[in-house]
Protein backbone atom coordinates (compact mmCIF):
# COMPACT_ATOMS: atom_id res chain seq x y z
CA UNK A 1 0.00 0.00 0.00
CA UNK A 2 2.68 2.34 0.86
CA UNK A 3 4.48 1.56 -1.96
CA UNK A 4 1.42 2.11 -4.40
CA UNK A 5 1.39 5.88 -2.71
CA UNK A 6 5.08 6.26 -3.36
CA UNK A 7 4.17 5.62 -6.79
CA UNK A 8 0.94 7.43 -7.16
CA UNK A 9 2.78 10.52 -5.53
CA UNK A 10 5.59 10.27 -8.23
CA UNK A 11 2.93 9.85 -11.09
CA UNK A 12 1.30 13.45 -9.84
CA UNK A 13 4.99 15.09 -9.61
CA UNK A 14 5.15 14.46 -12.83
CA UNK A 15 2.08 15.45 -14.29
CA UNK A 16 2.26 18.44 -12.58
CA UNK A 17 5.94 19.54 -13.45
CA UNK A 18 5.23 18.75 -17.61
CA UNK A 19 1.97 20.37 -16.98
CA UNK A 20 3.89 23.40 -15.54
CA UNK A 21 6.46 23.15 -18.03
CA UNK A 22 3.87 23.02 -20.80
CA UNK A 23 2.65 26.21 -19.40
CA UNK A 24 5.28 28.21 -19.23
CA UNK A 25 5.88 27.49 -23.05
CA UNK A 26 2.57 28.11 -24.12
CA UNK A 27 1.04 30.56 -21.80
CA UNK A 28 -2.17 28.49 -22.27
CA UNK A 29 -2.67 28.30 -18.37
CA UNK A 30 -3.68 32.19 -17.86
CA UNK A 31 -6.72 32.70 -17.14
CA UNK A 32 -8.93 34.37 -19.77
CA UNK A 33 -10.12 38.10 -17.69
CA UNK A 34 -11.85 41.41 -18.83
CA UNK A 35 -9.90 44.55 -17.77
CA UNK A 36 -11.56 48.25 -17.16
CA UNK A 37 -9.72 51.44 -17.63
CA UNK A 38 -11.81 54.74 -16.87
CA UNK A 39 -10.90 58.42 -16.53
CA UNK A 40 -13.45 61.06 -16.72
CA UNK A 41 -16.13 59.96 -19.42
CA UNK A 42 -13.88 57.70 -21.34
CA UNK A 43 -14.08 53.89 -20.69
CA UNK A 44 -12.43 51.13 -22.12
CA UNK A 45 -12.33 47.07 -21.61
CA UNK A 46 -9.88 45.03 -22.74
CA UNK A 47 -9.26 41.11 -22.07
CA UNK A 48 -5.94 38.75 -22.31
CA UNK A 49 -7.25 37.16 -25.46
CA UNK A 50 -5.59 38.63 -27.97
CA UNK A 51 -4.78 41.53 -25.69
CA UNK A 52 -7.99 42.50 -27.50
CA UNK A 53 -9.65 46.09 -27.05
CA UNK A 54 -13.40 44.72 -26.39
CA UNK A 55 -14.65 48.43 -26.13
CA UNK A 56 -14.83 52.26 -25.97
CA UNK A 57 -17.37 54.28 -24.40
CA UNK A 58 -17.12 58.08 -25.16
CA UNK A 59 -19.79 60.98 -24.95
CA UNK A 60 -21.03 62.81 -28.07
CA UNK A 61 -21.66 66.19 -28.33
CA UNK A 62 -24.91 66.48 -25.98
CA UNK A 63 -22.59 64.13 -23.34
CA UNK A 64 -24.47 60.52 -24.76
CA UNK A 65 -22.43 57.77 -24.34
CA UNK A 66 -22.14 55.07 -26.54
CA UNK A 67 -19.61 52.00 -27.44
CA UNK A 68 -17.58 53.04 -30.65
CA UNK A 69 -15.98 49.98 -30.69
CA UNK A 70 -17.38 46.74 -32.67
CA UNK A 71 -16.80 43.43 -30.85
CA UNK A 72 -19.05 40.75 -29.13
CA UNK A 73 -20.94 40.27 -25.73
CA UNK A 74 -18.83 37.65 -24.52
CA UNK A 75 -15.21 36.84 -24.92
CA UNK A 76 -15.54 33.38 -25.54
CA UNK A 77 -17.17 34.74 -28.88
CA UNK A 78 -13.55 36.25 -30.00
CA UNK A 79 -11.52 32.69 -29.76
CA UNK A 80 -13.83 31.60 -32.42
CA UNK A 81 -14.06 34.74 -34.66
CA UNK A 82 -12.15 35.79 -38.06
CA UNK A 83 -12.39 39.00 -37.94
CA UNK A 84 -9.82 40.08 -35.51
CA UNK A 85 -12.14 42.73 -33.95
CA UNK A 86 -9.99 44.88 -31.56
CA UNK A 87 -7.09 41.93 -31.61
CA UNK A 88 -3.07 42.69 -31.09
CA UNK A 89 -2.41 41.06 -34.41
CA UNK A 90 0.86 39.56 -35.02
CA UNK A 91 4.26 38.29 -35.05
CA UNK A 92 3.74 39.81 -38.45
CA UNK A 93 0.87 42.10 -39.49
CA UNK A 94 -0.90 41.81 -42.62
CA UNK A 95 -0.06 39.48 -45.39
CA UNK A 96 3.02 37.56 -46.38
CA UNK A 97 3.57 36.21 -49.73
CA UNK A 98 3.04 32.89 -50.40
CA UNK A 99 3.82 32.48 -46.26
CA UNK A 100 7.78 32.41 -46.99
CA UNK A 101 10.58 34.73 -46.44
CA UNK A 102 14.19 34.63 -46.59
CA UNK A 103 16.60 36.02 -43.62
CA UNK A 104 20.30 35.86 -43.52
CA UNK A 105 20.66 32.89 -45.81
CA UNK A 106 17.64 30.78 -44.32
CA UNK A 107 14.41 30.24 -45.97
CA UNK A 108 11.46 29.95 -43.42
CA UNK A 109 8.34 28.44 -44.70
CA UNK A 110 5.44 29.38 -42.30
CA UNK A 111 1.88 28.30 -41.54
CA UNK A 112 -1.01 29.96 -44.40
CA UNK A 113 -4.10 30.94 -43.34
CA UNK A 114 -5.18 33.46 -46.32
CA UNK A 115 -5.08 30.85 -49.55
CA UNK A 116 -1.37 30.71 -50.28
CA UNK A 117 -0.34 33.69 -47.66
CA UNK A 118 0.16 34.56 -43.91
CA UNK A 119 -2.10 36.75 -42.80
CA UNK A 120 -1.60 38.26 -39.66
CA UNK A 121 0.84 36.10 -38.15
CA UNK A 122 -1.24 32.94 -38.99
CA UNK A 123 -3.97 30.67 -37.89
CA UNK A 124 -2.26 30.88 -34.54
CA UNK A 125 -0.74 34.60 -34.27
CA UNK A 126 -0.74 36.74 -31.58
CA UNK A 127 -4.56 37.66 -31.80
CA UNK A 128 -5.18 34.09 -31.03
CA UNK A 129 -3.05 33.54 -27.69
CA UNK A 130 -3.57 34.16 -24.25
CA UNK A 131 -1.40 36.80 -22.89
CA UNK A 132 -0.10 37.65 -19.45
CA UNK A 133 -1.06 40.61 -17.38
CA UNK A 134 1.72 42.34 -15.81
CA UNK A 135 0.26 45.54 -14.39
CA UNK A 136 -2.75 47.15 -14.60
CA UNK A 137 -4.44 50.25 -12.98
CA UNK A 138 -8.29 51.31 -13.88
CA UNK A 139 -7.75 54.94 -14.38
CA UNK A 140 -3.96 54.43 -15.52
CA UNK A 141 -2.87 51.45 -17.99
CA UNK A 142 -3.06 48.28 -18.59
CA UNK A 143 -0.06 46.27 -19.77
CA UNK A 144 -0.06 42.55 -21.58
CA UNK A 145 2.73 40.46 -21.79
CA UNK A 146 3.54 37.29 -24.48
CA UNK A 147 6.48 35.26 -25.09
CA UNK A 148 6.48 34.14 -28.38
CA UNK A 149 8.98 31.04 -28.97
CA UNK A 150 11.52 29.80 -31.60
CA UNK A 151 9.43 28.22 -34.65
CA UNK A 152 5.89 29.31 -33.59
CA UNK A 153 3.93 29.89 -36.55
CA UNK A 154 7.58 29.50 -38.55
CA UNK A 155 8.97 32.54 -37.52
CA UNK A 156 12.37 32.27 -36.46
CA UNK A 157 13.75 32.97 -32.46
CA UNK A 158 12.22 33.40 -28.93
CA UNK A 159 10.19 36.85 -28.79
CA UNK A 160 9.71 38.78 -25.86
CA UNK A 161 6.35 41.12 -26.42
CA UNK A 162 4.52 43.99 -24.23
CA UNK A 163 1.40 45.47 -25.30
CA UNK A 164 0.32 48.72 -23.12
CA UNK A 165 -2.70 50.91 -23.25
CA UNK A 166 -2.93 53.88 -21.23
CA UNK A 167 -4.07 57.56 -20.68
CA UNK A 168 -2.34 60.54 -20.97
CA UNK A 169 -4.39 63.66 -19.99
CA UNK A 170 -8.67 63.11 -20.27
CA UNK A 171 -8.81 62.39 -24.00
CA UNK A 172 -6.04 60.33 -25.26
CA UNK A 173 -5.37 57.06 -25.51
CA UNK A 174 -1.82 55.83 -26.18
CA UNK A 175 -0.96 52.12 -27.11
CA UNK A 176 2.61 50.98 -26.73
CA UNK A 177 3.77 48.05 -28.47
CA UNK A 178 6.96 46.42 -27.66
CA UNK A 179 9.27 43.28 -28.94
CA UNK A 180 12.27 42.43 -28.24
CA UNK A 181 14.10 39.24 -29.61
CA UNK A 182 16.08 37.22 -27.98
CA UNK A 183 18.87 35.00 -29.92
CA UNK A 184 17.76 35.71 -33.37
CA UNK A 185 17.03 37.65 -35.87
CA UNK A 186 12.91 38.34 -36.62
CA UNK A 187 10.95 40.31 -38.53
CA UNK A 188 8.03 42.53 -36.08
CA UNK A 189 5.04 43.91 -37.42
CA UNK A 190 2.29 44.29 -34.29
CA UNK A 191 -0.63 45.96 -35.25
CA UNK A 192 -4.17 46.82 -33.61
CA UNK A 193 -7.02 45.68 -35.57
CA UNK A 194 -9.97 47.36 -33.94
CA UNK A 195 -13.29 48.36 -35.94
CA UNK A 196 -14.32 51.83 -35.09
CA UNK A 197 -17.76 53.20 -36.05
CA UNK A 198 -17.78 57.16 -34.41
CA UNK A 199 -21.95 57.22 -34.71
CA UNK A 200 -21.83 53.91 -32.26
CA UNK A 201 -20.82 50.65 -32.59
CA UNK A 202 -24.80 49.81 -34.17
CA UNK A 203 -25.33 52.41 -35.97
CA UNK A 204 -25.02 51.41 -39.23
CA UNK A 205 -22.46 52.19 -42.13
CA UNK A 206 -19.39 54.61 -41.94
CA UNK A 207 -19.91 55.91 -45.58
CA UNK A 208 -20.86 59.55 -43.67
CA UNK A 209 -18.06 59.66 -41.55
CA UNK A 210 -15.46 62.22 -42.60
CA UNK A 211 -11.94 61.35 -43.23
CA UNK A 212 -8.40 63.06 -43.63
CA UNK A 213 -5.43 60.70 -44.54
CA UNK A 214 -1.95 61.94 -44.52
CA UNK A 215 -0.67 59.70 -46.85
CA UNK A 216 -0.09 60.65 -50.49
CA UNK A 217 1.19 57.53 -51.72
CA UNK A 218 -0.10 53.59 -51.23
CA UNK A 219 1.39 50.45 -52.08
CA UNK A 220 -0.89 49.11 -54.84
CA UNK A 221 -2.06 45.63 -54.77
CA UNK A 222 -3.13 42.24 -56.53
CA UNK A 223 -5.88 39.93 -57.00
CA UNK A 224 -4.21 38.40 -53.90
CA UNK A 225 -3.95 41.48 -51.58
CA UNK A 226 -0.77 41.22 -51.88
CA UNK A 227 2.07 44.52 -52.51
CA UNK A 228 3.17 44.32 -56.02
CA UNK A 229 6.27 46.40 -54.63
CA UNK A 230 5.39 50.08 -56.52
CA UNK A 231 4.84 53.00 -54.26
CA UNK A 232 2.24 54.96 -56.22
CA UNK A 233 0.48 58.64 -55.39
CA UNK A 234 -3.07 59.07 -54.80
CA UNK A 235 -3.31 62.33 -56.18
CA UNK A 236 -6.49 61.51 -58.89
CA UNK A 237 -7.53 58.47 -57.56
CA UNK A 238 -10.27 57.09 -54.79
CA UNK A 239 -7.69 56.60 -52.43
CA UNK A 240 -7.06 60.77 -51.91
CA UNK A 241 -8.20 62.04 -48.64
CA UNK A 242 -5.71 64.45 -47.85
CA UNK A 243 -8.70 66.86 -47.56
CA UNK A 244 -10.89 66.05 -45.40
CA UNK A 245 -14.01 63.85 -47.46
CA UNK A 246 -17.23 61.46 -46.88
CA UNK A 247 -15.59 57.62 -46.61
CA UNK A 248 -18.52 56.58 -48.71
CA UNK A 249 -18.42 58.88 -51.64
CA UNK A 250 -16.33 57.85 -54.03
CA UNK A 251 -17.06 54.41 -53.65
CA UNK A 252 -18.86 53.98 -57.04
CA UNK A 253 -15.17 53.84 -58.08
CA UNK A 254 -14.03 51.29 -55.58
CA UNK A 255 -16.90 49.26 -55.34
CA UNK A 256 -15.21 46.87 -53.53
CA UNK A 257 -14.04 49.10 -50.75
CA UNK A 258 -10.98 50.12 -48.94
CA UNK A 259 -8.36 47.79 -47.61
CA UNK A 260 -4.59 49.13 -48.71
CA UNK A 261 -1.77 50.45 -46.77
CA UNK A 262 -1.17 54.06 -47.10
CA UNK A 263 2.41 54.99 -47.04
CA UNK A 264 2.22 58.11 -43.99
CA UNK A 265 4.52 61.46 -44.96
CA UNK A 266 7.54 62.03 -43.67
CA UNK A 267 7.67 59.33 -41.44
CA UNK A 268 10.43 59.63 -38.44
CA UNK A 269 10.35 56.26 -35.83
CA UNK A 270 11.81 58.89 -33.41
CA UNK A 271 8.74 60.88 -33.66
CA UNK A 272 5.01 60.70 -33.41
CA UNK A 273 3.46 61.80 -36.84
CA UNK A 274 -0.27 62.29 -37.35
CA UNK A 275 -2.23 59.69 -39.22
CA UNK A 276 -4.98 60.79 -39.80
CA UNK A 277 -8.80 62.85 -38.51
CA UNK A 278 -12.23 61.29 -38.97
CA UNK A 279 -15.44 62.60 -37.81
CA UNK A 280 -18.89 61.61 -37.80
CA UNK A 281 -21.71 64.93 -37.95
CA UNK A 282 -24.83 63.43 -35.58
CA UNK A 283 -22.71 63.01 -32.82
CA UNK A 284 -19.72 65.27 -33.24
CA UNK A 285 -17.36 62.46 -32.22
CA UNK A 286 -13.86 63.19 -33.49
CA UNK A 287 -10.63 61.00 -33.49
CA UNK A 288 -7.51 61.85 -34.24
CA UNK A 289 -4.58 59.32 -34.17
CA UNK A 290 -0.64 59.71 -34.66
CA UNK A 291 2.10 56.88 -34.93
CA UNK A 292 5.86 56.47 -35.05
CA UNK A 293 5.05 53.78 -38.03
CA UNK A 294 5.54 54.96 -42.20
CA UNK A 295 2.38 52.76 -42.78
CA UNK A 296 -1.44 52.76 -42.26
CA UNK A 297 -4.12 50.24 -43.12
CA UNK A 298 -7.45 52.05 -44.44
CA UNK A 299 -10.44 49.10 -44.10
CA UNK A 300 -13.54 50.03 -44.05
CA UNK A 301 -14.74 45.96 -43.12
CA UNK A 302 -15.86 45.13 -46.75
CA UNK A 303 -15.32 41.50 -45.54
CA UNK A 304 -17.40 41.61 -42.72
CA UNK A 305 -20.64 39.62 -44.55
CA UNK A 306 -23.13 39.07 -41.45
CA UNK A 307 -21.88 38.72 -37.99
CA UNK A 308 -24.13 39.11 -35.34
CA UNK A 309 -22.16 41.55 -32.44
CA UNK A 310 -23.12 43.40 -29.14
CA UNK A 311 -26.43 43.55 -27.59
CA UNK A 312 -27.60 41.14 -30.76
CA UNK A 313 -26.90 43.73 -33.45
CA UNK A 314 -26.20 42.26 -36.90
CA UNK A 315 -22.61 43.70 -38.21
CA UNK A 316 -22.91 44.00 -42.35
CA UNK A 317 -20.25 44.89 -44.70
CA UNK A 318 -19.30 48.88 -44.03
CA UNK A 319 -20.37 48.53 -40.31
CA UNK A 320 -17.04 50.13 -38.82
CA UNK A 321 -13.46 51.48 -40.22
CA UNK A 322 -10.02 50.15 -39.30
CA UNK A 323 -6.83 52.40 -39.54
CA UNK A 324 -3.85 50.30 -38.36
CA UNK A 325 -0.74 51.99 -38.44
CA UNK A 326 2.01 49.32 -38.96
CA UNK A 327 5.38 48.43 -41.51
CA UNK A 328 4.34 47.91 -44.88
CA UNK A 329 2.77 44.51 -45.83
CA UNK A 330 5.02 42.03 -47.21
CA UNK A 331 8.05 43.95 -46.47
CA UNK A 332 9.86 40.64 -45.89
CA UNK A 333 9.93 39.67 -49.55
CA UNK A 334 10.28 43.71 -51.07
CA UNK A 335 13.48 45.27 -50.43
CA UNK A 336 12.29 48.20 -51.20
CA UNK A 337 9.91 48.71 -48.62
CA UNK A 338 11.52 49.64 -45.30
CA UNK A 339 12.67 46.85 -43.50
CA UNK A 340 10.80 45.33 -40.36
CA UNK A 341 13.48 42.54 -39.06
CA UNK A 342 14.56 43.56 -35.82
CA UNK A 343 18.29 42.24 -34.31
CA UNK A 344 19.19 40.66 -30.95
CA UNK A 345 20.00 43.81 -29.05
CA UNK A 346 16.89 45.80 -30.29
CA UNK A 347 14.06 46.98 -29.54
CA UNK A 348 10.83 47.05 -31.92
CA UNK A 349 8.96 50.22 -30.41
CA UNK A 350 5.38 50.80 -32.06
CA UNK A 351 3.36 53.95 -30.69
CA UNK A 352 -0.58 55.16 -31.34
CA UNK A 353 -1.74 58.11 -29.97
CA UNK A 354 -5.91 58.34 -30.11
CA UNK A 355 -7.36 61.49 -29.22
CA UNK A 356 -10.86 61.59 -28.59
CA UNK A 357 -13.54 64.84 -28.70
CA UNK A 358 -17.01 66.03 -29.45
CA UNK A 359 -18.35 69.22 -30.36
């Protein structure tokens, strides 16, 4: 009898050391939470999934709140969703060719999920993972934490990530993105894939909402979505919104919608630059966002098809914008493009700024 315990004893050592073990390497033992930040009127949820903005209550002009943020009721809703609404989306943003890439002599063939390409770091990127929380403070910041290991997805090298929202003043949001590799040499691209809709999260289409882009140039694409490696100006085409226009109106030319990376001017990673200004008349909601990134991601969701969202509303096609500053897509396969592979020894350091008004 006593030796049966010995050796029932050692059996649970073990299962709990490889389960341990198991954990550490996966982070898949975290539990899954939802996270409040507040200050003033401005109030934001986030959860571990993903590190995934769930939501963003602001006033409008008369001091109305409402959720600006698409998403779901529940968070079990986002592990089975491909849309990426409000996701940390990564190792790599955005599509790779083909899901290959040569670095420093070595060809790395990683895991498709978008016909022949990567998109956004693959079936099982960042978006899809369950990070840590390493501080958090309602009416401060939040801070998530992932450690992304050698061969995950295909990428090469052990990747230490931080993800931080937080408030500066009573109106701005900043998200900090941070990576850092550890014995090799990686290419970085995080992004933040959130669907904004200024009018309310169910309130319809964002053809009336009013956008300025400062971006004069894009990187055309094609049938595939992916870069065909010119850098092309907008000047004359649907894609010109450096004055301020209606999203919707020249879509008779673009039937198919928005979803190309705009290439920001006069980039500087040492230096916040802004993005872009879009407003929305019937509430008088405004955003404004900057970034230390040359890219930006104009999406107006034409994939969206039906899904049904918060408080039972039915998201269609148009329902809410995205505008994720980032590296440009497939930069790992177009010399030309500036390069996103980040050394042993450095830091990747990705900033947002959000500012957030009414009148």
């Amino acid at each position: 009898m006593a030796k049966l315990s010995l050796v029932f004893c050692y059996f649970i050592v073990l299962v709990l050391f490889f389960t341990n073990k198991k954990c550490q390497a996966t982070e898949s033992c975290e539990a899954v939470g939802v996270y409040k930040l507040k200050r003033g009127d401005l109030s934001l949820k986030f959860t571990n999934y993903g590190a995934t903005m769930l939501s963003a209550v602001i006033p409008d002009k008369n001091g109305k709140l409402a959720d600006i943020v698409l998403g779901f009721d529940s968070v079990k809703d986002y592990k089975t969703d491909n849309t990426y609404f409000g996701a940390i989306v990564g190792r790599v943003a955005n599509r790779i060719s083909r899901a290959q890439f040569t670095l420093n002599g070595t060809r790395y063939q990683l895991i498709n999920n978008d016909g022949d390409n990567m998109l956004h770091g693959g079936p099982r990127g960042f978006s899809e993972v369950i990070w840590k929380v390493k501080s958090h403070e309602v009416n401060s910041h939040i801070t998530f934490t992932y450690n992304s290991l050698e061969g995950e997805q295909g990428f090469p090298g052990d990747l230490a990530v931080s993800v931080t929202y937080m408030f500066v003043g009573e109106n701005n949001l900043v998200v900090k993105m941070k990576a850092k590799p550890l014995e090799k040499a990686t290419p970085v691209n995080l992004a933040l894939h959130t669907y904004w809709n200024l009018g309310g999260h169910s309130s319809g289409d964002i053809f009336s909402h009013k956008l300025q882009l400062f971006g004069s140039h894009v990187t055309p694409v094609n049938d595939r979505l992916i870069p065909t490696g010119k850098i092309t100006p907008v000047t004359g085409t649907p894609y010109d919104f450096l004055q301020p226009r209606e999203i919707g109106s020249k879509f008779k030319e673009l039937p198919d919608g928005y979803d190309i990376n705009y290439v920001l001017d006069n980039p500087n990673p040492e230096h916040l630059k802004k993005v872009a200004v879009v407003s929305e008349s019937v509430s008088g909601r405004k955003m404004e966002l900057w970034t230390n990134k040359p890219g930006v991601q104009f999406y107006t969701s034409n994939m969206l098809g039906k899904v049904m969202g918060k408080d039972g509303f039915v998201y269609s096609n148009y329902a809410g914008f995205c505008l994720e500053t980032q590296g440009f897509p497939d930069s790992v396969n177009n010399p030309n493009f500036p390069s996103q592979v980040v050394n042993p020894g450095e830091t990747y350091n990705h900033v947002m700024v959000y500012r957030f008004t009414a009148d």
